[in-house]
C-alpha atoms as a PDB file:
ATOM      1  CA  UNK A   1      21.727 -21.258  68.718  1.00  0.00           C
ATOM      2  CA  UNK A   2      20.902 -17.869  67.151  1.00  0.00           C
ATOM      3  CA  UNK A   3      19.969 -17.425  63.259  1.00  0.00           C
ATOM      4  CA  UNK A   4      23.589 -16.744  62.272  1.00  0.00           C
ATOM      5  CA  UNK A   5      24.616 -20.021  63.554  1.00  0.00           C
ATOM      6  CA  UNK A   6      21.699 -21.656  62.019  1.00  0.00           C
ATOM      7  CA  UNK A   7      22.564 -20.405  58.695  1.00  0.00           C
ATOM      8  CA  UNK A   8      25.964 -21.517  59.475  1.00  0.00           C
ATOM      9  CA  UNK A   9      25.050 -24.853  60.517  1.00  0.00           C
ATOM     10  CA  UNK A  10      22.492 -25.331  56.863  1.00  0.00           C
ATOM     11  CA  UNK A  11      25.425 -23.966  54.716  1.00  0.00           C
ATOM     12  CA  UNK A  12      27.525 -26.692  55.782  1.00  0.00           C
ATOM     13  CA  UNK A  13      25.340 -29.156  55.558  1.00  0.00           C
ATOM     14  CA  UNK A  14      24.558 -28.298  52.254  1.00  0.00           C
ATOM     15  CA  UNK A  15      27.830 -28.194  50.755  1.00  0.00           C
ATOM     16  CA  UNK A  16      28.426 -31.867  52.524  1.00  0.00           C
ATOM     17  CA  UNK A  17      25.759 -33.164  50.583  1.00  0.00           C
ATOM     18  CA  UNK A  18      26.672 -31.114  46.985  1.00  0.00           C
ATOM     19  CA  UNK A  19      23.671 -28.811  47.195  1.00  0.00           C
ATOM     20  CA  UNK A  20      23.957 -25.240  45.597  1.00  0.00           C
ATOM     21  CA  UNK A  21      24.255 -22.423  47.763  1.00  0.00           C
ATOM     22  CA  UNK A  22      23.713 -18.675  47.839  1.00  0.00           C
ATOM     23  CA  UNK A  23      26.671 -18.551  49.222  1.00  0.00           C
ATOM     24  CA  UNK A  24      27.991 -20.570  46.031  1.00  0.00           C
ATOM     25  CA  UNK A  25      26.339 -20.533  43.036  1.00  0.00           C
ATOM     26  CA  UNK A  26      26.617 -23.270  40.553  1.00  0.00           C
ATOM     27  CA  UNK A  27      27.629 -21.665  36.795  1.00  0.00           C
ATOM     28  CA  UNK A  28      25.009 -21.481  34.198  1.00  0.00           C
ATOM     29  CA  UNK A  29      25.803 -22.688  30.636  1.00  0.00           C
ATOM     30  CA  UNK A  30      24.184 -21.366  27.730  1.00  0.00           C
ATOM     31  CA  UNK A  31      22.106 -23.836  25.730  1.00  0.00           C
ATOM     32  CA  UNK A  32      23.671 -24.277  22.144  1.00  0.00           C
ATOM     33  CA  UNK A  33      23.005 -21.622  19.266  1.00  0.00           C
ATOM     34  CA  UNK A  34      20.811 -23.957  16.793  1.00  0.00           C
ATOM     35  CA  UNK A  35      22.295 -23.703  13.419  1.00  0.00           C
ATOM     36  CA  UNK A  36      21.115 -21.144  11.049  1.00  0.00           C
ATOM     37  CA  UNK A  37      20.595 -22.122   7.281  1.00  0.00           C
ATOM     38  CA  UNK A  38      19.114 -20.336   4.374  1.00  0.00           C
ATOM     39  CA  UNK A  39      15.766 -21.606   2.915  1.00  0.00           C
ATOM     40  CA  UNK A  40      15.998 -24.135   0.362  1.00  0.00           C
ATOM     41  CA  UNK A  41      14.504 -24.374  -3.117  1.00  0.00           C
ATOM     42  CA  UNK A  42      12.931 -27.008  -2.709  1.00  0.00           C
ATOM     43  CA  UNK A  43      11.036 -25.192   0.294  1.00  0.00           C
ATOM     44  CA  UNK A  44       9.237 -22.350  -1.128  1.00  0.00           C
ATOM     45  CA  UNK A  45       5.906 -22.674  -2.879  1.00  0.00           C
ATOM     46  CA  UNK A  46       6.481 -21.975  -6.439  1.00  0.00           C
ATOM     47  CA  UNK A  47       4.157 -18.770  -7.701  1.00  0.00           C
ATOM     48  CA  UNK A  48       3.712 -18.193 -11.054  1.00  0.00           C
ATOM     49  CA  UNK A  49       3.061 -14.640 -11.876  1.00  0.00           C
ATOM     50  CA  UNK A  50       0.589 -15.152 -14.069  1.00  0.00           C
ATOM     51  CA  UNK A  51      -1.509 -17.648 -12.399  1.00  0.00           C
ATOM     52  CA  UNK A  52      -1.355 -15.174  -9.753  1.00  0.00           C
ATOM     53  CA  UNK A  53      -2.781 -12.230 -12.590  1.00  0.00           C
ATOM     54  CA  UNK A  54      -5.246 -14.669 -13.110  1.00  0.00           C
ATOM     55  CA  UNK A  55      -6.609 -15.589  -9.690  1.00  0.00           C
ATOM     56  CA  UNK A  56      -6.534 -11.981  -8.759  1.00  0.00           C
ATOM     57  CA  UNK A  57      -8.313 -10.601 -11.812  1.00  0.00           C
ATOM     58  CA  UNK A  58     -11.339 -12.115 -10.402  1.00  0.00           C
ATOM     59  CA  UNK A  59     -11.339  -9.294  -7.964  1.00  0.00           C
ATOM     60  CA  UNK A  60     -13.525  -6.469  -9.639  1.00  0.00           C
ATOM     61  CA  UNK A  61     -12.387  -3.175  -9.144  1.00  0.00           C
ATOM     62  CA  UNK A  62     -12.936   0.434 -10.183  1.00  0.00           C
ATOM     63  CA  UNK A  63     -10.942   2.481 -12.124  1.00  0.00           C
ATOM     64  CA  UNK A  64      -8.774   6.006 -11.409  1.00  0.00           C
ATOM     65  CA  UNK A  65      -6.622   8.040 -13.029  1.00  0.00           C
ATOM     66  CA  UNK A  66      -3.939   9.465 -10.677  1.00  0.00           C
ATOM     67  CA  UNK A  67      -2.621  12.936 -12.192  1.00  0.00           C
ATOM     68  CA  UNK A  68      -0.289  15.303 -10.692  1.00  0.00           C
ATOM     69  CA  UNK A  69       0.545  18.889 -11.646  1.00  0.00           C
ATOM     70  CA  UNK A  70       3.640  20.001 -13.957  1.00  0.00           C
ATOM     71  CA  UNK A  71       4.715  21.132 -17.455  1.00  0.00           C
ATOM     72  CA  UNK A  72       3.528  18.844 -18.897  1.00  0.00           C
ATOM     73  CA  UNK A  73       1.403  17.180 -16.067  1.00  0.00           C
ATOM     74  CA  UNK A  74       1.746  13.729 -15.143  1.00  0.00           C
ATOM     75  CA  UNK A  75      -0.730  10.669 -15.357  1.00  0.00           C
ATOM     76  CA  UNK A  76      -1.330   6.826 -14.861  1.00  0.00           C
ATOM     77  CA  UNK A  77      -4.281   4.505 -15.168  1.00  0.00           C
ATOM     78  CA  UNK A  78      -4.801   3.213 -11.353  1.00  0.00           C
ATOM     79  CA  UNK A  79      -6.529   0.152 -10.355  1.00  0.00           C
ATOM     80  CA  UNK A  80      -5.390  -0.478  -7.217  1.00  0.00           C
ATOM     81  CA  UNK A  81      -7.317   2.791  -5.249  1.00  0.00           C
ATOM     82  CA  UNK A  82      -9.297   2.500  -2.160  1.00  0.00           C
ATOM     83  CA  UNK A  83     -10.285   4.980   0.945  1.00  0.00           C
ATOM     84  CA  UNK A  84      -7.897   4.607   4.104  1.00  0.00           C
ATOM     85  CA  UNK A  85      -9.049   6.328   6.959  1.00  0.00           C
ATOM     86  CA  UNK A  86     -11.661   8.704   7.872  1.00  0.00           C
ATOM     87  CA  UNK A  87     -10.471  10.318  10.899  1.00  0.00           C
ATOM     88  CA  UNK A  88      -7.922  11.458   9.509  1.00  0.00           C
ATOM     89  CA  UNK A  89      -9.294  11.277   5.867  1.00  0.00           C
ATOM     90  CA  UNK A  90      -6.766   9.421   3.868  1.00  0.00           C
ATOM     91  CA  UNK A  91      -6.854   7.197   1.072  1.00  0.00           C
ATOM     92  CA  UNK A  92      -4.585   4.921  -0.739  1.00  0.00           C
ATOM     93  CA  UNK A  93      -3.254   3.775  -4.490  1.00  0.00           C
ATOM     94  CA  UNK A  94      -0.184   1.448  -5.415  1.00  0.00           C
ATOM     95  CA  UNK A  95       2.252   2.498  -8.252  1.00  0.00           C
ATOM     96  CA  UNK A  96       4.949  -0.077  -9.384  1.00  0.00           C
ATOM     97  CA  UNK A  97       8.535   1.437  -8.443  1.00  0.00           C
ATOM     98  CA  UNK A  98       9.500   0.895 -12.389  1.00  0.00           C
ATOM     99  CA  UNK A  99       6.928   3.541 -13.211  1.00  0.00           C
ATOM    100  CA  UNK A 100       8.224   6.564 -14.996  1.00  0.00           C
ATOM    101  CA  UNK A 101       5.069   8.555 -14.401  1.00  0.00           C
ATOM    102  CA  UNK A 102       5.801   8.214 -10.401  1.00  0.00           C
ATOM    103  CA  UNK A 103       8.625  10.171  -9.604  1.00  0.00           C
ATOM    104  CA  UNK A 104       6.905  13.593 -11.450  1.00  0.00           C
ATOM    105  CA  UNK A 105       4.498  12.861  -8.723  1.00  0.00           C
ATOM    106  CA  UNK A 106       6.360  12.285  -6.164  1.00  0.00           C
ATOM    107  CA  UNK A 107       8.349  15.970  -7.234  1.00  0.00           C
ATOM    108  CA  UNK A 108       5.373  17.505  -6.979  1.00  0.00           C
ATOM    109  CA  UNK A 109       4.186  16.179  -3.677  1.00  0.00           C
ATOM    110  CA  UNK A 110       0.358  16.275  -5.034  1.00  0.00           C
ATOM    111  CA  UNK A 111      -2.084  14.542  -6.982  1.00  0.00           C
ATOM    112  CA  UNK A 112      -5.854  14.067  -7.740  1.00  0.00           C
ATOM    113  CA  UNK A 113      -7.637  10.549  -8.154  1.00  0.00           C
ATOM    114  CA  UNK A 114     -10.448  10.774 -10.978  1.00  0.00           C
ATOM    115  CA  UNK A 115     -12.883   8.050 -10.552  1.00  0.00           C
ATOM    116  CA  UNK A 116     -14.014   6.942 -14.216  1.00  0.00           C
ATOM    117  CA  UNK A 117     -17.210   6.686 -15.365  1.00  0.00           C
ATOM    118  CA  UNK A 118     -18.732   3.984 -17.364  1.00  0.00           C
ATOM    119  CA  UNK A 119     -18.549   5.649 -20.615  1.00  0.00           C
ATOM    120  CA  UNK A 120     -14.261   6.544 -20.192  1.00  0.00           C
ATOM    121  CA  UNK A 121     -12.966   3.290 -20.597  1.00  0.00           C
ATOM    122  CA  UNK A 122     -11.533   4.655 -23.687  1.00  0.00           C
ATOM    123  CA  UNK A 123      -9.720   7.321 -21.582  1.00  0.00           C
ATOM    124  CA  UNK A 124      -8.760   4.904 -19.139  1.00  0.00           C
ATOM    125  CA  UNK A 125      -6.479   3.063 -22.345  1.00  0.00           C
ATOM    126  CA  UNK A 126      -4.399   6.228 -23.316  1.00  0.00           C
ATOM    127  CA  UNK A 127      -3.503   6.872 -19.350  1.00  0.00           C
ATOM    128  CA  UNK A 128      -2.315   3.397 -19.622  1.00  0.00           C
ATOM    129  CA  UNK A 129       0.379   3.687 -22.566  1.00  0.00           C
ATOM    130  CA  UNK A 130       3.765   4.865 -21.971  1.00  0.00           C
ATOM    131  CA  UNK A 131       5.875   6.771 -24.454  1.00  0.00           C
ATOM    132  CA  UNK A 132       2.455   9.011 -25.104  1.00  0.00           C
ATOM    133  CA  UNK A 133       1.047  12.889 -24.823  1.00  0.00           C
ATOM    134  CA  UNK A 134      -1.692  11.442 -22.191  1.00  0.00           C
ATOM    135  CA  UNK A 135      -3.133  14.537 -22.065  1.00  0.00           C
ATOM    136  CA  UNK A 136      -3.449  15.253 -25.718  1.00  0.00           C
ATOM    137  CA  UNK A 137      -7.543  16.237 -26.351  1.00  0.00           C
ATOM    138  CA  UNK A 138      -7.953  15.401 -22.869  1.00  0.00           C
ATOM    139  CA  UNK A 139     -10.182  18.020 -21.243  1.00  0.00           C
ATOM    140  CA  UNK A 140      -9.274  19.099 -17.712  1.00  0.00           C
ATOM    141  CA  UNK A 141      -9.103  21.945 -15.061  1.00  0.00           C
ATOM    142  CA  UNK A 142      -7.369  22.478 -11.543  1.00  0.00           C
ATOM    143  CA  UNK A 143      -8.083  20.956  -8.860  1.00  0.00           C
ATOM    144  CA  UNK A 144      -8.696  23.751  -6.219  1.00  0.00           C
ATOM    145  CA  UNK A 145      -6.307  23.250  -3.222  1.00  0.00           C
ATOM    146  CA  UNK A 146      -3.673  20.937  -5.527  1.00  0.00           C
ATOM    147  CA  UNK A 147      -3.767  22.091  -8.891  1.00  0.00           C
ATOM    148  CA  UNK A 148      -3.795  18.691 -10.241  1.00  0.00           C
ATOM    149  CA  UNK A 149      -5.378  17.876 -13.236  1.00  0.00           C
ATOM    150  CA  UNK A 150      -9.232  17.024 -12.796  1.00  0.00           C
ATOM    151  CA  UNK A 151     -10.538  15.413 -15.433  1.00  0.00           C
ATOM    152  CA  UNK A 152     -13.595  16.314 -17.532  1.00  0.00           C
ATOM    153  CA  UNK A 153     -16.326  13.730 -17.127  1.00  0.00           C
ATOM    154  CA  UNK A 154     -14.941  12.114 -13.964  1.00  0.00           C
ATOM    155  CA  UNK A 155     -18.234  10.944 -11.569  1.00  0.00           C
ATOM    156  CA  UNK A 156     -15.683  11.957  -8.247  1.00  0.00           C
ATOM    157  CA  UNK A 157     -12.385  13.536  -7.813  1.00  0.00           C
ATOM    158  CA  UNK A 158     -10.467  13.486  -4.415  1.00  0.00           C
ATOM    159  CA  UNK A 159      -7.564  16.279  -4.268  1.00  0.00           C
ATOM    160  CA  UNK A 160      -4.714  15.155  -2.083  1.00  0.00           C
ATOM    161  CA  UNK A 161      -1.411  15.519  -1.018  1.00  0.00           C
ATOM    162  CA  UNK A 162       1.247  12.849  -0.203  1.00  0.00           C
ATOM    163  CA  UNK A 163       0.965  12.062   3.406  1.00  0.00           C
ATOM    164  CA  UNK A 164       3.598   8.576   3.435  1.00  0.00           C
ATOM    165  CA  UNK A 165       5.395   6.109   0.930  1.00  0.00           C
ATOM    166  CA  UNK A 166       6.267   2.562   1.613  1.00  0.00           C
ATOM    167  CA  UNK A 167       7.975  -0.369  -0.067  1.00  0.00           C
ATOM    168  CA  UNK A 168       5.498  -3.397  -0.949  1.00  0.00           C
ATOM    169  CA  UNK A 169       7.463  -5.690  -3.268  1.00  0.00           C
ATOM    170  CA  UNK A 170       7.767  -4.073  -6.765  1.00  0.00           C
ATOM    171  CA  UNK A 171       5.305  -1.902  -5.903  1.00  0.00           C
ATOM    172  CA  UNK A 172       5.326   1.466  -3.529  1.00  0.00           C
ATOM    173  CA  UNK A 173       2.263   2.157  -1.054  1.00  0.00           C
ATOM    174  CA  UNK A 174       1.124   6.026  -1.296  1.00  0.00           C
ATOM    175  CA  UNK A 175      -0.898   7.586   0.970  1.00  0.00           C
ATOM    176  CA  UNK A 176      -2.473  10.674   0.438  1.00  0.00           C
ATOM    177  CA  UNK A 177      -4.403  13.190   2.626  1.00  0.00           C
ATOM    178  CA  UNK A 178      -7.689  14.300   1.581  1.00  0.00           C
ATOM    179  CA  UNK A 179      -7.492  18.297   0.706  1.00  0.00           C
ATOM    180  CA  UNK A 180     -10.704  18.660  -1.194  1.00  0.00           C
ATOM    181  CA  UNK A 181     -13.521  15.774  -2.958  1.00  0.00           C
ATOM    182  CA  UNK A 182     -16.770  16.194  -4.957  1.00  0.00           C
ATOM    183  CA  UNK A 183     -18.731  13.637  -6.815  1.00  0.00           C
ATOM    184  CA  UNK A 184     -21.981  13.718  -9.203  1.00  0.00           C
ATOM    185  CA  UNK A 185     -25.427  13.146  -7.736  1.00  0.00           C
ATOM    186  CA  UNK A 186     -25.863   9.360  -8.475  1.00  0.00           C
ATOM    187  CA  UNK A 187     -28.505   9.772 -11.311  1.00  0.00           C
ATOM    188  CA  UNK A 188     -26.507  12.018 -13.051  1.00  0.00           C
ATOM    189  CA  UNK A 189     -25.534  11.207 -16.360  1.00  0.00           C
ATOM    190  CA  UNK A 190     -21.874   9.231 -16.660  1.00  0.00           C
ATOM    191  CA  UNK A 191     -22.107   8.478 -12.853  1.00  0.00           C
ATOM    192  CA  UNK A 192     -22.364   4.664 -13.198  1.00  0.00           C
ATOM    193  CA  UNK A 193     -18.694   3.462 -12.736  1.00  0.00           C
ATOM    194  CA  UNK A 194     -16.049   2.158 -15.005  1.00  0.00           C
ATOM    195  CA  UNK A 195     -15.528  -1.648 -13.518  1.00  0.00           C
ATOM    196  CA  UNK A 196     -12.301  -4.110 -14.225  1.00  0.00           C
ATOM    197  CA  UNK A 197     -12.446  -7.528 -13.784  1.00  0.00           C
ATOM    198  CA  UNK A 198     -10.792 -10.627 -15.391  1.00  0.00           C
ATOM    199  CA  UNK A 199      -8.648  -7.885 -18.040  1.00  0.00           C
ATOM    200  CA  UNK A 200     -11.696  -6.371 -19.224  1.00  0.00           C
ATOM    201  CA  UNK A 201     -13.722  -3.023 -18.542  1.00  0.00           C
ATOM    202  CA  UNK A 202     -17.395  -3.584 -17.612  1.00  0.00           C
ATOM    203  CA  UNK A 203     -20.262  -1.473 -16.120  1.00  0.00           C
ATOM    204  CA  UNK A 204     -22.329  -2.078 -12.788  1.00  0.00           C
ATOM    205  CA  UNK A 205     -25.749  -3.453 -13.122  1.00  0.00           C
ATOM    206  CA  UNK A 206     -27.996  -3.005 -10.448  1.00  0.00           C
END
């Protein structure tokens, strides 16, 4: 008997006993689609907002003030400023998306972070207000590749220009690139940082 009858022969065979066959495949059914439901109520972990203020305030920080050019410029007390990247040099700052001082910097597409000093905390209040002239009596000059304000005083500056925005809850994410930086030697006068922690200004103590 040569292979083809062999075949033959097990094909039969098969199908007299109910096996499947290449020859006849048996049908494949789908396993059910599990049901979909929203999340209940009852299944989230309740957060209050300001419990979560109050656990996070124990985080200290340093203190910025993000400005942008314009006529008039634009302003805003930042906490939430770190360094991104170094390669290539980046760095990062969150502004809530109800922020009216955000979208003049956004127009302009630049801005410069001034890193307060110890002894600005009272600077640090009037870029916090809304409704205000933040710049009134406020000493400043450009920036050199930006423009942006720099602020008198300020230990380090870091002129940059918007690199990427993204969504994080009420807030927005903005990146910038770094375009220029300079600090003061750290025995200089007014180079010990402005510090926040637990909703109150403090100074580093080494």
């Amino acid at each position: 008997m040569g292979h083809a009858g062999m075949a033959a022969t097990a094909v039969r065979y098969l199908r007299s006993v109910g096996a499947a066959t290449a020859a006849e495949p048996q049908a494949v059914h789908a396993l059910p689609r599990p049901g979909l439901r929203a999340v209940g109520p009852d299944e989230r972990l309740p957060l209050d907002p300001a419990e979560f203020r109050r656990v996070l305030g124990n985080f200290a920080s340093g203190v910025t003030v993000v400005t942008s050019p314009g006529s008039p410029p634009a302003g805003f007390a930042c906490q939430s400023f770190a360094s991104l990247s170094l390669d290539p040099p980046l760095v990062v700052f969150m502004v809530a998306r109800t922020s009216t001082t955000w979208p003049r910097i956004a127009r302009a597409g630049v801005f410069c972070v001034n890193v307060l000093g110890a002894h600005q905390g009272e600077l640090c209040r009037a870029f916090a207000r809304s409704g205000t002239d933040k710049f009134a009596g406020v000493a400043y000059d450009a920036a050199p590749v930006t423009g942006s304000p720099r602020l008198a005083g300020a230990p380090a500056w870091i002129d940059c220009a918007i690199q990427t925005v993204h969504t994080g809850g009420d807030h927005l994410v903005v990146v910038g690139r770094v375009e220029a930086l300079d600090a003061s030697a750290p025995d200089a006068p007014g180079s010990a940082p402005l510090l926040y922690h637990r909703g109150a200004f403090g100074t580093f103590s080494g």
